[in-house]
C-alpha atoms as a PDB file:
ATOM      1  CA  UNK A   1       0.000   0.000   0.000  1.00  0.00           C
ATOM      2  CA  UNK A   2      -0.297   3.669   0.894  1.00  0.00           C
ATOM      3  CA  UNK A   3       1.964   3.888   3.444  1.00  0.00           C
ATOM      4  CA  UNK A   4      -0.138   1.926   5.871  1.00  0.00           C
ATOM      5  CA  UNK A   5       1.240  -0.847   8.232  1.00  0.00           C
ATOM      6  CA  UNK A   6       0.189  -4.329   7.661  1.00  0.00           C
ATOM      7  CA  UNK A   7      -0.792  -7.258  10.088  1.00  0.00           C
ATOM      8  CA  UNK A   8       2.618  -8.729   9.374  1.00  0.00           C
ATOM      9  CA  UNK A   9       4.688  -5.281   9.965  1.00  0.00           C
ATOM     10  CA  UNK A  10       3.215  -4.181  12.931  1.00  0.00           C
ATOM     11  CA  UNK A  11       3.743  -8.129  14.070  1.00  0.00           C
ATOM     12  CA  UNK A  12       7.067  -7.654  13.190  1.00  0.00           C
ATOM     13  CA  UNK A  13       7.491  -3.946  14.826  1.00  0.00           C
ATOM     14  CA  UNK A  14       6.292  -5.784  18.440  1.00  0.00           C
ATOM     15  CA  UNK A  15       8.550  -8.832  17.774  1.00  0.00           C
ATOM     16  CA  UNK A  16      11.701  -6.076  17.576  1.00  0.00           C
ATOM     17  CA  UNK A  17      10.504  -4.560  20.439  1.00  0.00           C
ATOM     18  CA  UNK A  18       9.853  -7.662  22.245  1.00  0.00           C
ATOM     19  CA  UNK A  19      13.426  -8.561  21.394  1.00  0.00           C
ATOM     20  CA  UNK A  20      15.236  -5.361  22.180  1.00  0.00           C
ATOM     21  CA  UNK A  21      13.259  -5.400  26.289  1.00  0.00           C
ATOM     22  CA  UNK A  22      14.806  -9.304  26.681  1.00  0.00           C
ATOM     23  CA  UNK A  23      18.026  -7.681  25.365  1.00  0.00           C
ATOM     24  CA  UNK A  24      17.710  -4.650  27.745  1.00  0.00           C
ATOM     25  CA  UNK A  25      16.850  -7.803  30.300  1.00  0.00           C
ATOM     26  CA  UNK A  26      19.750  -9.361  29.756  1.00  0.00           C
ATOM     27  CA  UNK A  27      21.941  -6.967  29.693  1.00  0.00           C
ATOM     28  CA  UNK A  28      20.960  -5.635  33.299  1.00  0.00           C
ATOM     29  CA  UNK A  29      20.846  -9.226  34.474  1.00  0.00           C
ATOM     30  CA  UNK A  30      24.881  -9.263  33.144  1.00  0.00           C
ATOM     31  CA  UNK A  31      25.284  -5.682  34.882  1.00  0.00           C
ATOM     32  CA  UNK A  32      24.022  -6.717  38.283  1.00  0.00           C
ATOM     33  CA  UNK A  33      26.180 -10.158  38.024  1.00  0.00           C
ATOM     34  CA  UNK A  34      28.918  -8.148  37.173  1.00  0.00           C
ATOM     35  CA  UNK A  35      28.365  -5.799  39.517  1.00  0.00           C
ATOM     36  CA  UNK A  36      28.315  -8.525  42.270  1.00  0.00           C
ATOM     37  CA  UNK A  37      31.421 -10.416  41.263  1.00  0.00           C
ATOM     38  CA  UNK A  38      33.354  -6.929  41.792  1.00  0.00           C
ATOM     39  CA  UNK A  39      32.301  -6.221  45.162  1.00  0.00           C
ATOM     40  CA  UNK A  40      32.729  -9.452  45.914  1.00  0.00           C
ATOM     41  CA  UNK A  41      36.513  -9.672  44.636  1.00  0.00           C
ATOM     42  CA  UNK A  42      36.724  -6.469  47.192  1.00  0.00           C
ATOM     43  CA  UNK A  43      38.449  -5.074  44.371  1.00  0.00           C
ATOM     44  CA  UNK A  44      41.134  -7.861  44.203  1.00  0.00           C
ATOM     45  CA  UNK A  45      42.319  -8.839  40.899  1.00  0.00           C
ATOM     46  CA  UNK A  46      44.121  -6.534  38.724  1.00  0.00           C
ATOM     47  CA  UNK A  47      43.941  -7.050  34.789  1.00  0.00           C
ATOM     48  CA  UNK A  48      40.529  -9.004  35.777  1.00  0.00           C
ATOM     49  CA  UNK A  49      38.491  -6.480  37.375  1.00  0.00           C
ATOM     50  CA  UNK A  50      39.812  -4.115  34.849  1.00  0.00           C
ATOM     51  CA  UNK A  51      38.147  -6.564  32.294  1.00  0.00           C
ATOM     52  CA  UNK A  52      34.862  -7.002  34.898  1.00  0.00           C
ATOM     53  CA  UNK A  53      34.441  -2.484  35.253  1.00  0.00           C
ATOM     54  CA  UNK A  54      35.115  -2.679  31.168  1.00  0.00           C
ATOM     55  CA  UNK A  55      32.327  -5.145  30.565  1.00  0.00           C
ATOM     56  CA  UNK A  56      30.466  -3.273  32.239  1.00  0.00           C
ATOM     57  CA  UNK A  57      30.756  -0.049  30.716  1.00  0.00           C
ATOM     58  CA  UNK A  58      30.302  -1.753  27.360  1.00  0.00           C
ATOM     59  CA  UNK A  59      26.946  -3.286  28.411  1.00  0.00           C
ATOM     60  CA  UNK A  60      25.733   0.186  30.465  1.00  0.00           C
ATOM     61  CA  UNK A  61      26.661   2.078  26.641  1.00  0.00           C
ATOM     62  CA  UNK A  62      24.576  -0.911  25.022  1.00  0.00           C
ATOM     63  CA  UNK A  63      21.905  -0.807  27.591  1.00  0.00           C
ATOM     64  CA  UNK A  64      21.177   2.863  27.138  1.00  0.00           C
ATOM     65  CA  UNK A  65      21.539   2.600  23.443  1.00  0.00           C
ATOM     66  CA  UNK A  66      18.795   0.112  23.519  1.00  0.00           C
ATOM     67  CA  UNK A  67      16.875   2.117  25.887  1.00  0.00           C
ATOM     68  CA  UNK A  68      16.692   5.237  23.311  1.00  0.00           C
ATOM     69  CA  UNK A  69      15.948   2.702  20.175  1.00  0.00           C
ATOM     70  CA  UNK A  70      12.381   1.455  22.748  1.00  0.00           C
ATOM     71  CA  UNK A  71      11.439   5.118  23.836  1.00  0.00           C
ATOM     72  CA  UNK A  72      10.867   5.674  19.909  1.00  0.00           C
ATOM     73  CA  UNK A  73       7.844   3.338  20.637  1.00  0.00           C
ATOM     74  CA  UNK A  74       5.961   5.134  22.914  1.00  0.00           C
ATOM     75  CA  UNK A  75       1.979   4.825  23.374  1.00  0.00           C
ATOM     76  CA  UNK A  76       1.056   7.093  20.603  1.00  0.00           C
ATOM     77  CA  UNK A  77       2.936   4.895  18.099  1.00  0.00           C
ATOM     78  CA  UNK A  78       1.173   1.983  18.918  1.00  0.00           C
ATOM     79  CA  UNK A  79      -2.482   3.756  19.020  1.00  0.00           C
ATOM     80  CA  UNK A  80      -1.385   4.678  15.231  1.00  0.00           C
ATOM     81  CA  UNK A  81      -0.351   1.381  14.109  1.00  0.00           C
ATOM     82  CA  UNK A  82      -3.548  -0.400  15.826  1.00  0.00           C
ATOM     83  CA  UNK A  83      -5.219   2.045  13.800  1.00  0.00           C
ATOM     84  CA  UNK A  84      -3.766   1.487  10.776  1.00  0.00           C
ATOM     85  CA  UNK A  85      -3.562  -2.544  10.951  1.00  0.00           C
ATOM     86  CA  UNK A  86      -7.907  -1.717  11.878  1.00  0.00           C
ATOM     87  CA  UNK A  87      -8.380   0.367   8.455  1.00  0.00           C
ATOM     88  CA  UNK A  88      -6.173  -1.894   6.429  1.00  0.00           C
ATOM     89  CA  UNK A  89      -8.359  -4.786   7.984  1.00  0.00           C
ATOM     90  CA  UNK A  90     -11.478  -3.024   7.096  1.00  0.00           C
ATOM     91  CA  UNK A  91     -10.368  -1.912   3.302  1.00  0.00           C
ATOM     92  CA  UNK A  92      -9.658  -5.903   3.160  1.00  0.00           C
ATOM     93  CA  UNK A  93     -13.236  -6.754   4.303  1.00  0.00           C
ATOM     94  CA  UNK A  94     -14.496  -4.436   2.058  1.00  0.00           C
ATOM     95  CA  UNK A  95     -12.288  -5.396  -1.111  1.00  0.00           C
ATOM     96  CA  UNK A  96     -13.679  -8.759  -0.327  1.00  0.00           C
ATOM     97  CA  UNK A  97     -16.991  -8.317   0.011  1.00  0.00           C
ATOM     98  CA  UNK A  98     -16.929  -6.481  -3.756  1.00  0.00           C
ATOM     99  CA  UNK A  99     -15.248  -9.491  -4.940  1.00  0.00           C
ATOM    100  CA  UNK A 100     -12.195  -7.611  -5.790  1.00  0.00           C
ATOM    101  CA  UNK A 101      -9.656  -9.619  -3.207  1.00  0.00           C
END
């Protein structure tokens, strides 16, 4: 179509975000282990806590990166694409009840 969202791309726009909020899961699971280990090491360890604090830097930067990418899908958007998945499901119903689909 005319710019509208299908069934199939706003399944696939909730799959992504579904996705990206396991990754964000993750990634904060990995932080707070992480986070443990180095207290725990009572900051014993040289080149390894190095590795642990860079780690974790890495997956704080990733974290927050994924964190702007979801705030793009804020309640609005998905008001709009339920919308448009309910007019392209109407057009449909009405293309096929003209015997055009």
């Amino acid at each position: 179509g005319s710019g509208g969202a299908s069934g199939r791309e706003v399944y696939a726009l909730r799959q992504q975000i579904g996705d990206l909020k396991n990754q964000m899961q993750g990634i904060q699971r990995d932080k707070e282990r992480l986070e443990r280990r180095a207290a725990s090491s009572g900051g014993i360890g040289g080149s390894r806590e190095g590795s642990l604090l860079g780690e974790n830097k890495r997956l704080k930067e990733q974290n927050e990166k994924l964190s702007k990418e979801l705030a793009a899908f804020d309640l609005d958007f998905f008001e709009e694409v339920e919308d448009l998945k309910y007019r392209y499901n109407q057009a449909v119903q009405q293309l096929r009840e003209n015997g055009l689909r």
